[in-house]
C-alpha atoms as a PDB file:
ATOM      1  CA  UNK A   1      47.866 -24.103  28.693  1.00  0.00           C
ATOM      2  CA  UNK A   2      45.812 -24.899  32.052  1.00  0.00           C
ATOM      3  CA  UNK A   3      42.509 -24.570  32.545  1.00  0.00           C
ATOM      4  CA  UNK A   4      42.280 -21.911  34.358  1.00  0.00           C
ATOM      5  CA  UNK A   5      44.221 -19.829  31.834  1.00  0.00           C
ATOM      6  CA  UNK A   6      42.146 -21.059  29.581  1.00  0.00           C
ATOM      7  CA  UNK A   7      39.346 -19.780  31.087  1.00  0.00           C
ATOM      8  CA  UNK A   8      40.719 -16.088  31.692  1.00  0.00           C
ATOM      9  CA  UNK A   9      41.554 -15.992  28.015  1.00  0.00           C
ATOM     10  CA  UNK A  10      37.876 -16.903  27.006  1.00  0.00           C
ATOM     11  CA  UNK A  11      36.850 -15.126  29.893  1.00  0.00           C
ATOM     12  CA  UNK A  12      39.112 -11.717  28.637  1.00  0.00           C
ATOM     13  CA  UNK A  13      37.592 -12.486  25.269  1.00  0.00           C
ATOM     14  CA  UNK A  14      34.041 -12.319  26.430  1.00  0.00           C
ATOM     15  CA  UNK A  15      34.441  -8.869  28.353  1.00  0.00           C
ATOM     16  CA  UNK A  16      35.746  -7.475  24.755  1.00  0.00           C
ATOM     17  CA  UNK A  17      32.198  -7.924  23.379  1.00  0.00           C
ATOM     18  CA  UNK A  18      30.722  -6.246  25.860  1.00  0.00           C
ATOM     19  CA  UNK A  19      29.281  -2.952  25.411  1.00  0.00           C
ATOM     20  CA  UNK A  20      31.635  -0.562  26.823  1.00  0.00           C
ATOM     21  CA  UNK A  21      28.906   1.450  27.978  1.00  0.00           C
ATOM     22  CA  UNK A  22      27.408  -1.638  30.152  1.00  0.00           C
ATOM     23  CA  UNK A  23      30.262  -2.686  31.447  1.00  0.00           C
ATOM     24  CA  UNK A  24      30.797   1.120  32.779  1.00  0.00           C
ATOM     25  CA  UNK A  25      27.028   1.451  34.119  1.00  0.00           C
ATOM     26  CA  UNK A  26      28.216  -1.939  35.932  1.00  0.00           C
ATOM     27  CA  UNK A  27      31.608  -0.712  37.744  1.00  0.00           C
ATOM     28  CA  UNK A  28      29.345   2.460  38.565  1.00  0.00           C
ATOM     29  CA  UNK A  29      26.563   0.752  39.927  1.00  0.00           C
ATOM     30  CA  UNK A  30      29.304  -1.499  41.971  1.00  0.00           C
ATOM     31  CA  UNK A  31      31.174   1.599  43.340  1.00  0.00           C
ATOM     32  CA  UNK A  32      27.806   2.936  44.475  1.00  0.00           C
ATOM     33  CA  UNK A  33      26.914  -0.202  46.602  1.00  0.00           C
ATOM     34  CA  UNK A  34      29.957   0.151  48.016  1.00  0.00           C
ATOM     35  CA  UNK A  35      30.158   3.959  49.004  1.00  0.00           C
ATOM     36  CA  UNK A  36      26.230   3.339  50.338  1.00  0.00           C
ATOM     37  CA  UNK A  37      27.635   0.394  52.390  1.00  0.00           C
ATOM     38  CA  UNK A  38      30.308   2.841  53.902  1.00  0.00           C
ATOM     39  CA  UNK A  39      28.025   5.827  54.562  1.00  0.00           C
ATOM     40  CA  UNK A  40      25.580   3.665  56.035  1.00  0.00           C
ATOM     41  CA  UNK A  41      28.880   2.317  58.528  1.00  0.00           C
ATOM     42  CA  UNK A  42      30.007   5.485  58.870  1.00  0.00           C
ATOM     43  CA  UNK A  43      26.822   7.364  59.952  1.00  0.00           C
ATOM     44  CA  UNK A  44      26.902   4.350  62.744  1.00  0.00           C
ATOM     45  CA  UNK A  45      29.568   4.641  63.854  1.00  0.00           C
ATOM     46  CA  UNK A  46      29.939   8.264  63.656  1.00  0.00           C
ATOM     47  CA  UNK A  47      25.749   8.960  65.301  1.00  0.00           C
ATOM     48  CA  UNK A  48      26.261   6.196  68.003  1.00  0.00           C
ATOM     49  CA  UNK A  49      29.790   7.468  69.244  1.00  0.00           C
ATOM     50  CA  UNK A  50      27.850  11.359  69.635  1.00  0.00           C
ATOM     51  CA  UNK A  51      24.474  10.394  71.120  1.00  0.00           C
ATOM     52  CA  UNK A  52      24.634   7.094  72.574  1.00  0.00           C
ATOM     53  CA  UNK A  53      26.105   6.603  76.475  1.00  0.00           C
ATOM     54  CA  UNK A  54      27.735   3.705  77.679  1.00  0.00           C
ATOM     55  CA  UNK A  55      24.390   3.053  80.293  1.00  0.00           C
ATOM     56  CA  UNK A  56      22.796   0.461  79.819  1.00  0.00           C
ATOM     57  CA  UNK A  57      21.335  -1.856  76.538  1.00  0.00           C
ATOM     58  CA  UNK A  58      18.193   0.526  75.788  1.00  0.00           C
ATOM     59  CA  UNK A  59      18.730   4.181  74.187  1.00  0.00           C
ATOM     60  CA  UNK A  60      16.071   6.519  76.365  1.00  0.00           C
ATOM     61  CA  UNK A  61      14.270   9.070  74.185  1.00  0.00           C
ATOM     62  CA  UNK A  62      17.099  11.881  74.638  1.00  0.00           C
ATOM     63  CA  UNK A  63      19.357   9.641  72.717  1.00  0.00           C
ATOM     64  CA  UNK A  64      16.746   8.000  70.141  1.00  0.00           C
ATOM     65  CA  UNK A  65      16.264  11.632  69.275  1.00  0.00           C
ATOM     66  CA  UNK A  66      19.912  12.254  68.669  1.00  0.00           C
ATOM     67  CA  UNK A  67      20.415   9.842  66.610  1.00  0.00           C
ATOM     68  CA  UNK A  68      17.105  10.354  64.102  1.00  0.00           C
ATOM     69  CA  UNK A  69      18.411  13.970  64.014  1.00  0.00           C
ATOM     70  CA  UNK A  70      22.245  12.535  63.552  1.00  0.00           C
ATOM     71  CA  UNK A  71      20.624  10.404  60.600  1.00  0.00           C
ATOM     72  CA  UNK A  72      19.110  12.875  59.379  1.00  0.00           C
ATOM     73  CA  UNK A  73      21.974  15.584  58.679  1.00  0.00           C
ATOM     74  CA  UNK A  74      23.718  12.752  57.393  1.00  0.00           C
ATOM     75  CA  UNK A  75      21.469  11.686  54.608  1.00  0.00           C
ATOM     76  CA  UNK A  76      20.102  15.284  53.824  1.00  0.00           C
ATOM     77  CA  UNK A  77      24.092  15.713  53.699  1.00  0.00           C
ATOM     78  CA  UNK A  78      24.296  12.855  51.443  1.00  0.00           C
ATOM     79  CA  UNK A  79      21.469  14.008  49.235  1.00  0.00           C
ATOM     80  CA  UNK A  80      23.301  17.687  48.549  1.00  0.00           C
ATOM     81  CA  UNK A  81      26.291  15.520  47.340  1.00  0.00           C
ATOM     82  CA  UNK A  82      24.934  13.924  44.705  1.00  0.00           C
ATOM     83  CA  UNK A  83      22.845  16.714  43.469  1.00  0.00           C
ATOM     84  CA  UNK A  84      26.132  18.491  42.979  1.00  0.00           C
ATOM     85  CA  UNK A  85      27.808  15.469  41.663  1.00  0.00           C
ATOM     86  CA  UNK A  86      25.410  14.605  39.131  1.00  0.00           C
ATOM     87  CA  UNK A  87      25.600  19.006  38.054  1.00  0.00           C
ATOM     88  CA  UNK A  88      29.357  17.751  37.485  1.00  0.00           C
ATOM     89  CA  UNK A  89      28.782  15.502  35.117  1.00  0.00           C
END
């Protein structure tokens, strides 16, 4: 055997004595980092393609505005989703 198959066998044989229940709470709390990561590029990209121009390299107080309020609907969005998510379970 090589090492490295070794190690995936010992490594295979370690996740079997984990606690099922941790090793769920971990994929969960891993899929969560990654959805916040997306909703956080996705309001970007989403807020700054509806309130920002293309003028200039500052954002004047029409468009700072916009985008709070953008943010805003977003996360309050956001928040409603998990509410009804965690009713689901």
């Amino acid at each position: 055997h090589t090492p490295s198959l070794l190690l995936a066998r010992s490594t295979m044989a370690d996740q079997q004595q984990v606690d099922p229940q941790e090793l769920i709470k971990g994929v969960r709390a891993q899929f969560n980092a990654q959805v916040e990561q997306q909703l956080i590029q996705t309001i970007t990209e989403k807020c700054v393609e509806r309130c920002v121009g293309p003028k200039g390299t500052r954002l004047d107080s029409k468009e700072q505005k916009c985008l709070a309020n953008c943010y805003d609907r977003f996360l309050e969005c956001r928040t409603v989703a998990i509410q009804a998510m965690q009713g689901q379970e």
